[in-house]
N, C-alpha and C. Protein backbone atom coordinates (compact mmCIF):
# COMPACT_ATOMS: atom_id res chain seq x y z
N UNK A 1 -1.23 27.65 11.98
CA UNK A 1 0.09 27.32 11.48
C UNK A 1 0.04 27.25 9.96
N UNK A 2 0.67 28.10 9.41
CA UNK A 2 0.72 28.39 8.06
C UNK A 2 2.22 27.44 7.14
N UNK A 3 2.28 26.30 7.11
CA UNK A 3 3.08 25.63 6.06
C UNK A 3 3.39 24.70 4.92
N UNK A 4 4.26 25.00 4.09
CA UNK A 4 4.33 24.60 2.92
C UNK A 4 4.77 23.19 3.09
N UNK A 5 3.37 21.79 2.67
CA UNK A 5 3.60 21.02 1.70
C UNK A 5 4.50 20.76 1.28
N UNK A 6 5.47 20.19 0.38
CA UNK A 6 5.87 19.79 -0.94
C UNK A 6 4.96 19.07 -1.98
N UNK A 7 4.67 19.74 -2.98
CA UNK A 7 3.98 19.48 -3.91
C UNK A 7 4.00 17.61 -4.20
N UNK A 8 3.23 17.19 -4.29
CA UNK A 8 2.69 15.65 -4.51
C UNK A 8 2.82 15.02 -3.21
N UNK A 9 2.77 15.55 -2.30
CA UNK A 9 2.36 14.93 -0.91
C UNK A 9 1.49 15.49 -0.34
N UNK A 10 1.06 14.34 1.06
CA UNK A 10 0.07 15.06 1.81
C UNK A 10 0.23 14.78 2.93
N UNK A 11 -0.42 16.22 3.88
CA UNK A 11 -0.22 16.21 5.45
C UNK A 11 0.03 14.95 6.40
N UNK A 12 -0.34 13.41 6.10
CA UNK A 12 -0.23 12.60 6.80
C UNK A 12 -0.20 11.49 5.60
N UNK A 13 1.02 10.63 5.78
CA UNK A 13 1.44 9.62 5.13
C UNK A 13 1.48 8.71 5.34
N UNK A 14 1.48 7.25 5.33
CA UNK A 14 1.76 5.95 5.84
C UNK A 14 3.17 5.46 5.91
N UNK A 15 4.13 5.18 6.46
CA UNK A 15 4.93 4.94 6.77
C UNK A 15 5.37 3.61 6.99
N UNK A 16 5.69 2.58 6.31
CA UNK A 16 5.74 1.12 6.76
C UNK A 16 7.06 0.22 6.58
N UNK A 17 7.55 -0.38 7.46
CA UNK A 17 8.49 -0.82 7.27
C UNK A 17 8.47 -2.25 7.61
N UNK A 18 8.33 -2.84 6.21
CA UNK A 18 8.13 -4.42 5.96
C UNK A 18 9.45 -5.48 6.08
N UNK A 19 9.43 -6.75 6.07
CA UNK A 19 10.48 -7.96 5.31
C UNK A 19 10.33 -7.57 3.60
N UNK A 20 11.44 -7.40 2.92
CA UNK A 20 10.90 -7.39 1.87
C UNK A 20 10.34 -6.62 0.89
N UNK A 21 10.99 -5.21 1.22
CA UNK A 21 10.51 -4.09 0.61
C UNK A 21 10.25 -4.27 -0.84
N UNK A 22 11.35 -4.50 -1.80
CA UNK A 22 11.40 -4.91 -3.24
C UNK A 22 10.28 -5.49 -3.46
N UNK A 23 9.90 -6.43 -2.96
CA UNK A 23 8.86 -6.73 -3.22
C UNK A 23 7.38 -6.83 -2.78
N UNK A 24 7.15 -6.09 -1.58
CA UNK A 24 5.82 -5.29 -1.30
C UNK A 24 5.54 -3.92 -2.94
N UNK A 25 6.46 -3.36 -2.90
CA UNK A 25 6.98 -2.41 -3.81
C UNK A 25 6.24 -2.91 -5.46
N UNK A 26 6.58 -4.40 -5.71
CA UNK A 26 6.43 -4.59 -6.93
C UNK A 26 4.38 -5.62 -6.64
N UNK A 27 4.26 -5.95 -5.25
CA UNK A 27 2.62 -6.15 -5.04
C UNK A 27 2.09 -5.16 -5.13
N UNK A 28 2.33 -3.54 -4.74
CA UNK A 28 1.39 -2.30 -4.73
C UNK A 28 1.59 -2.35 -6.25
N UNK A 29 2.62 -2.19 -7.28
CA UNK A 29 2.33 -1.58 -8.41
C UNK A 29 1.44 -2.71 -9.13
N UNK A 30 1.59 -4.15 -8.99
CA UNK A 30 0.98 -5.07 -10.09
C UNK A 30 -0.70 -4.98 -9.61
N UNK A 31 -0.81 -4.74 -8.05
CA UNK A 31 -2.37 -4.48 -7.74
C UNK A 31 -2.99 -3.53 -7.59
N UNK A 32 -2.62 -2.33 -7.44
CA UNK A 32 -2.69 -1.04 -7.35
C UNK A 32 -2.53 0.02 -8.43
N UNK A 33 -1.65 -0.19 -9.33
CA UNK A 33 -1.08 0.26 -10.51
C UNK A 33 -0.21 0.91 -9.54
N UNK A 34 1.09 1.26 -8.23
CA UNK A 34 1.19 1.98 -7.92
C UNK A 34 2.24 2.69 -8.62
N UNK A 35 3.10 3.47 -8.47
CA UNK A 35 4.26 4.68 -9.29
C UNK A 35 5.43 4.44 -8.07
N UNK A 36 6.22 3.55 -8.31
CA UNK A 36 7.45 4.32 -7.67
C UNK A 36 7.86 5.78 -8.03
N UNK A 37 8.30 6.64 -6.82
CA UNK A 37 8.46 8.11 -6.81
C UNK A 37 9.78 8.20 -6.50
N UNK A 38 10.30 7.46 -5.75
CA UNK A 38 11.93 7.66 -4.94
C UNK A 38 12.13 6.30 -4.70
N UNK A 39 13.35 5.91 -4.41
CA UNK A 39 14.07 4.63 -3.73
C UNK A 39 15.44 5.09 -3.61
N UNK A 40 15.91 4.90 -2.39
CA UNK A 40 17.04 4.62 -1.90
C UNK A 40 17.67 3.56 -1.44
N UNK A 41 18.80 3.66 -1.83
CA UNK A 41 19.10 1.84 -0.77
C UNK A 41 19.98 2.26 -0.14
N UNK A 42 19.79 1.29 1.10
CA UNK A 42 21.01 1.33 2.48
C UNK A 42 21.90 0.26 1.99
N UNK A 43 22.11 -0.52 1.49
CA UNK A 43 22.88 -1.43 0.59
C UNK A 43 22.11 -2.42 -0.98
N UNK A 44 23.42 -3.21 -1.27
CA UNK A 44 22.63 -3.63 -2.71
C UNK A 44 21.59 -4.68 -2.50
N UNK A 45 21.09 -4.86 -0.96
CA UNK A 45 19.89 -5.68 -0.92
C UNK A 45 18.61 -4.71 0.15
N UNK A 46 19.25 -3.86 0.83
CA UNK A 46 17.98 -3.40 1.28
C UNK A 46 17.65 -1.43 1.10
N UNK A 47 16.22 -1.53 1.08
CA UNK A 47 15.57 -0.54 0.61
C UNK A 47 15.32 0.35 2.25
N UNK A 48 16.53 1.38 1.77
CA UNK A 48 16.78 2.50 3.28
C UNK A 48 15.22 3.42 3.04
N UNK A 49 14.97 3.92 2.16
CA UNK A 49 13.93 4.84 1.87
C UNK A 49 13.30 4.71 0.65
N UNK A 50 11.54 4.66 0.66
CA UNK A 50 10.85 4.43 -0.75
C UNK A 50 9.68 5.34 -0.63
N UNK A 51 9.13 5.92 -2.01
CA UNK A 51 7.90 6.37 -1.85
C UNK A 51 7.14 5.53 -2.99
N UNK A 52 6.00 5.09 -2.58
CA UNK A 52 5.35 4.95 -3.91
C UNK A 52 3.92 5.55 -3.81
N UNK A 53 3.76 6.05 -5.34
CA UNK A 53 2.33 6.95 -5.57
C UNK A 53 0.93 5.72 -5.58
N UNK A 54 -0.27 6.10 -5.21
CA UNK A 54 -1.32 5.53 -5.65
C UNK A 54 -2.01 6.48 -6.20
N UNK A 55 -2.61 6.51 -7.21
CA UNK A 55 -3.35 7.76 -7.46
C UNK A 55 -2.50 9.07 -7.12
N UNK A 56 -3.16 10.00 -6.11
CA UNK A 56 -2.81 11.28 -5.31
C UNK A 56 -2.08 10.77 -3.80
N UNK A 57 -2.09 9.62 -3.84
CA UNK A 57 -1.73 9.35 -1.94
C UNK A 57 0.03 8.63 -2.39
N UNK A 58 0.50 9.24 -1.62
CA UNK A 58 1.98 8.59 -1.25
C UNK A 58 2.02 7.60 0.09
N UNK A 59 3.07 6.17 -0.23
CA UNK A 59 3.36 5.65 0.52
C UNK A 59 4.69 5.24 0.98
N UNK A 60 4.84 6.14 1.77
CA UNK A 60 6.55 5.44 1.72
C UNK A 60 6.96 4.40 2.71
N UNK A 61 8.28 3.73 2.72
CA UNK A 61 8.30 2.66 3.26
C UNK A 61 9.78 2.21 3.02
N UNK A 62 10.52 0.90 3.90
CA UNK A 62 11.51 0.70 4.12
C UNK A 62 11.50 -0.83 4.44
N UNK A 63 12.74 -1.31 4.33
CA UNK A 63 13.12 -2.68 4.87
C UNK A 63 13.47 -2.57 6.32
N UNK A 64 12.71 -3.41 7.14
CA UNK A 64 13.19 -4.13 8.70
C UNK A 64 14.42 -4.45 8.84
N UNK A 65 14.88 -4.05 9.73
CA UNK A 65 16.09 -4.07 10.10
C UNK A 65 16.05 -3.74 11.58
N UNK A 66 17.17 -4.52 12.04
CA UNK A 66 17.47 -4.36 13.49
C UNK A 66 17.14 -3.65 14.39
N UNK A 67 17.65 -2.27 13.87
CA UNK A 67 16.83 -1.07 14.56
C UNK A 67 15.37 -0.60 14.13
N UNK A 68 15.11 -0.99 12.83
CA UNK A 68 13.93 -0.44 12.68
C UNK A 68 12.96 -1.82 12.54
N UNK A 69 12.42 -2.50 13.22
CA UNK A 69 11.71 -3.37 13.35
C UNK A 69 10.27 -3.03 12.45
N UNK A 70 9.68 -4.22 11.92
CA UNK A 70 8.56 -4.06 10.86
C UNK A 70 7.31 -3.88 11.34
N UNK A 71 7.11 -3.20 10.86
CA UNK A 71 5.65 -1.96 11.18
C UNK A 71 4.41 -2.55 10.21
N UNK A 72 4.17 -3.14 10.13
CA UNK A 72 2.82 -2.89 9.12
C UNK A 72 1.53 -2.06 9.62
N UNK A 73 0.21 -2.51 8.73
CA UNK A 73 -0.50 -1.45 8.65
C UNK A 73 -1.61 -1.58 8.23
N UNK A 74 -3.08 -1.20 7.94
CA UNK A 74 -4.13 -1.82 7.62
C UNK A 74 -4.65 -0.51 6.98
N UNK A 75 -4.89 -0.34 5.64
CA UNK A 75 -5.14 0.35 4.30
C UNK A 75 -6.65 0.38 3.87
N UNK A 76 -6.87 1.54 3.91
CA UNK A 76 -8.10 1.73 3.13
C UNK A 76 -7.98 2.37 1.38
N UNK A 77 -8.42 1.86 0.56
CA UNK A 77 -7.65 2.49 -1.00
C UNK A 77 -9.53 2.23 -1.56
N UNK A 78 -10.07 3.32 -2.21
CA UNK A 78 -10.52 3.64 -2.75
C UNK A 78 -10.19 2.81 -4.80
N UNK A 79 -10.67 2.53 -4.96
CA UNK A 79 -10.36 1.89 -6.38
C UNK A 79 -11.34 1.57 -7.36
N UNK A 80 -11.50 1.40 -8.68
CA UNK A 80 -12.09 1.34 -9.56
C UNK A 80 -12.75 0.31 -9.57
N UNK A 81 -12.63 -0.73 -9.03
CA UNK A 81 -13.24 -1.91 -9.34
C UNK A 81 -12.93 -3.08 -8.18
N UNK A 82 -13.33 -3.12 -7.74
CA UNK A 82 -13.19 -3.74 -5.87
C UNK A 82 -13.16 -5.16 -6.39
N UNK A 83 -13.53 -5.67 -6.78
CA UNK A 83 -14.06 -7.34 -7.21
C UNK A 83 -12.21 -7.55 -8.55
N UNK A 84 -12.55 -6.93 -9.40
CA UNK A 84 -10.79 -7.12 -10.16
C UNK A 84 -9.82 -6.65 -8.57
N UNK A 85 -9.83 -6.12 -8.68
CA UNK A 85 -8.49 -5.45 -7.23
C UNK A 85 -8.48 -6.62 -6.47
N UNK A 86 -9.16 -7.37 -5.73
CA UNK A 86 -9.42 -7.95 -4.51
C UNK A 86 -8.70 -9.47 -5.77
N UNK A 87 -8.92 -9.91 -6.85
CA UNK A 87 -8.48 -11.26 -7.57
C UNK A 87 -6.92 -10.87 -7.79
N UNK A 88 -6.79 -9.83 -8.19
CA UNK A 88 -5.16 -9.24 -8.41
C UNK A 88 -4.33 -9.47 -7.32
N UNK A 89 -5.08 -9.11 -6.12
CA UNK A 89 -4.00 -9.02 -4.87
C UNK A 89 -4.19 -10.86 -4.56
N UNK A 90 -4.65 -11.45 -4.98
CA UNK A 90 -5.11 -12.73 -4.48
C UNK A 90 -4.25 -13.93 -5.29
N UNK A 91 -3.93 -13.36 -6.32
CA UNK A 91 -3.10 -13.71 -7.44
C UNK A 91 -1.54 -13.21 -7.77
N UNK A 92 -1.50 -12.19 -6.45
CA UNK A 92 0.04 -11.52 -6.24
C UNK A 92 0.53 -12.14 -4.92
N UNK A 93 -0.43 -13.30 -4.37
CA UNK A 93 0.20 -13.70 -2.88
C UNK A 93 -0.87 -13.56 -1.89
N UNK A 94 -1.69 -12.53 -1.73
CA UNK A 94 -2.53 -12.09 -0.56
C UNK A 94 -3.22 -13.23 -0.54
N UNK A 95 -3.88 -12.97 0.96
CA UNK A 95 -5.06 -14.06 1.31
C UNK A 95 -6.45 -13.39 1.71
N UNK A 96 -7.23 -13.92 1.43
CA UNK A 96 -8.95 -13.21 1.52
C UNK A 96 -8.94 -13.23 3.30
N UNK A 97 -9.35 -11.72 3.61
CA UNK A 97 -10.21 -11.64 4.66
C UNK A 97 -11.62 -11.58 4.42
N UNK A 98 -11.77 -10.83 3.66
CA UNK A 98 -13.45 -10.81 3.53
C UNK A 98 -13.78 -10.66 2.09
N UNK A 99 -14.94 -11.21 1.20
CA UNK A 99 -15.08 -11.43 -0.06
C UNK A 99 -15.62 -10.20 -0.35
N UNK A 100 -15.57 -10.04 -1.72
CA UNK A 100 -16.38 -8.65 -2.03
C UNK A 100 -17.27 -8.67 -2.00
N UNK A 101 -17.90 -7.58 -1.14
CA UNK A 101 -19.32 -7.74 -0.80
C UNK A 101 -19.80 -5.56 -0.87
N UNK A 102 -21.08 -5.91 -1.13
CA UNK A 102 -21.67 -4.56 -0.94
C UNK A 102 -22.33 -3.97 0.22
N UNK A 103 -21.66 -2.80 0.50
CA UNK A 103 -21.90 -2.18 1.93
C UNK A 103 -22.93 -1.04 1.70
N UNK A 104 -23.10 -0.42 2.22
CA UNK A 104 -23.69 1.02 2.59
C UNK A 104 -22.84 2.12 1.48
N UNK A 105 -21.34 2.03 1.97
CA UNK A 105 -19.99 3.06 1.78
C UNK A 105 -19.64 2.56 0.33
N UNK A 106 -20.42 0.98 -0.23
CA UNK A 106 -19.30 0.64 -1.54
C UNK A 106 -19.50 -0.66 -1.70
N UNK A 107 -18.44 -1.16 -2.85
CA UNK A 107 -18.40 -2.54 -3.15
C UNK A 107 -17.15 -2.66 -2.41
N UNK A 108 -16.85 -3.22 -1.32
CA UNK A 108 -15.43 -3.67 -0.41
C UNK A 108 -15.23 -5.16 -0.15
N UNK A 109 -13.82 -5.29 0.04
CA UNK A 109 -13.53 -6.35 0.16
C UNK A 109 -12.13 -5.95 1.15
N UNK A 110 -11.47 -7.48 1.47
CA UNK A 110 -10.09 -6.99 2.63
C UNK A 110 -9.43 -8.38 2.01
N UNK A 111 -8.20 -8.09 1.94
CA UNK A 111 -7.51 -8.82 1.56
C UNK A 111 -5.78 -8.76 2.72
N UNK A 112 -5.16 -9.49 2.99
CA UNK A 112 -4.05 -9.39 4.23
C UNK A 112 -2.64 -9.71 2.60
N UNK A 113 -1.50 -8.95 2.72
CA UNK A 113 -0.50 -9.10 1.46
C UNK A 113 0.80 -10.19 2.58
N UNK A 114 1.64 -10.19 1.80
CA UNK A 114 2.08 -11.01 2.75
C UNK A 114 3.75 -10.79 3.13
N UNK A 115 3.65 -9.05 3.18
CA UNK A 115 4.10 -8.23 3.92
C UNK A 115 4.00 -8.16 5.44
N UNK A 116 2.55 -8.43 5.83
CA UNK A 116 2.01 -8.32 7.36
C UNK A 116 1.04 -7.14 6.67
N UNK A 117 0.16 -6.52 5.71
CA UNK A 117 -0.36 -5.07 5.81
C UNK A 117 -2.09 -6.06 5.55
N UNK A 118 -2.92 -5.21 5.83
CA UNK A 118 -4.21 -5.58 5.32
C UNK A 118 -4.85 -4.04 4.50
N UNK A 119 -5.27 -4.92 3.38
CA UNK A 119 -6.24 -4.01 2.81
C UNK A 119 -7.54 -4.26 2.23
N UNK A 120 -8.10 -2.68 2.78
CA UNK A 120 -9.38 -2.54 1.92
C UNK A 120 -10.18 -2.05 0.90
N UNK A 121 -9.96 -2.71 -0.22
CA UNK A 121 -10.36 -2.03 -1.46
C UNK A 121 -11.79 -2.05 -1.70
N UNK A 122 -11.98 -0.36 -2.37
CA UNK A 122 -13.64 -0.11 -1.86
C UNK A 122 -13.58 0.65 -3.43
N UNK A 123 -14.84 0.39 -3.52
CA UNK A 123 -15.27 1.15 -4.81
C UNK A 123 -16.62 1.91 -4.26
N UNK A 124 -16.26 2.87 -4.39
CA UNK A 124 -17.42 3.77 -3.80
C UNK A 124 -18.60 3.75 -4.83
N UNK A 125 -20.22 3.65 -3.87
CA UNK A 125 -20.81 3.87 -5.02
C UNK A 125 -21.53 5.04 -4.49
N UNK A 126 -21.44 5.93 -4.14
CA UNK A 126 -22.05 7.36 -4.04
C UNK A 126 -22.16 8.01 -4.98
């Protein structure tokens, strides 16, 4: 099957639909550095459609609502510095699952946001 992408995405995306979009939105960019790419709103309080960039990976995402009940999700993100990342998200609300510690794969740590999502920020040391 031969098809076209749209340029700055990729074949499989995360999709999440939180309480609270606005501000999951403004935890990925203050801990993540992330890029809002798009936002739409279904009214002047909730967020119908969002993308935000990390690096090369897109995440898009939406506010819970009736019909669309909240989805979260458990994240693996690659990052510069696992030990800063893991105090940022800790200092934006999140709560520690596991401390930064060194694996095999990296310096990782897991942190839960308080969206409902968990993540794991890994600094690869390969």
């Amino acid at each position: 099957m031969n098809m076209k992408i749209p340029e700055g995405y990729q074949q499989v995306m995360p999709y999440l639909i939180v309480k609270d979009a606005a501000g999951f939105m403004e935890f990925m960019k203050n801990v993540f550095g992330a890029q809002e790419k798009f936002k739409m709103m279904r009214d002047e309080n909730l967020i119908a459609h969002a993308e935000m960039s990390i690096g090369d990976s897109v995440i898009m995402l939406a506010d819970a609502t009736d019909a669309f009940k909240t989805q979260p999700a458990g994240m693996f993100v690659y990052v510069a510095d696992a030990d800063e990342t893991y105090h940022k998200a800790l200092a934006e609300g999140a709560t520690s699952n596991m401390l930064p510690s060194d694996q095999e794969y990296g310096r990782t740590c897991g942190v839960s946001d308080a969206f409902g999502n968990t993540w794991w920020p890994t600094t690869p040391t390969v």
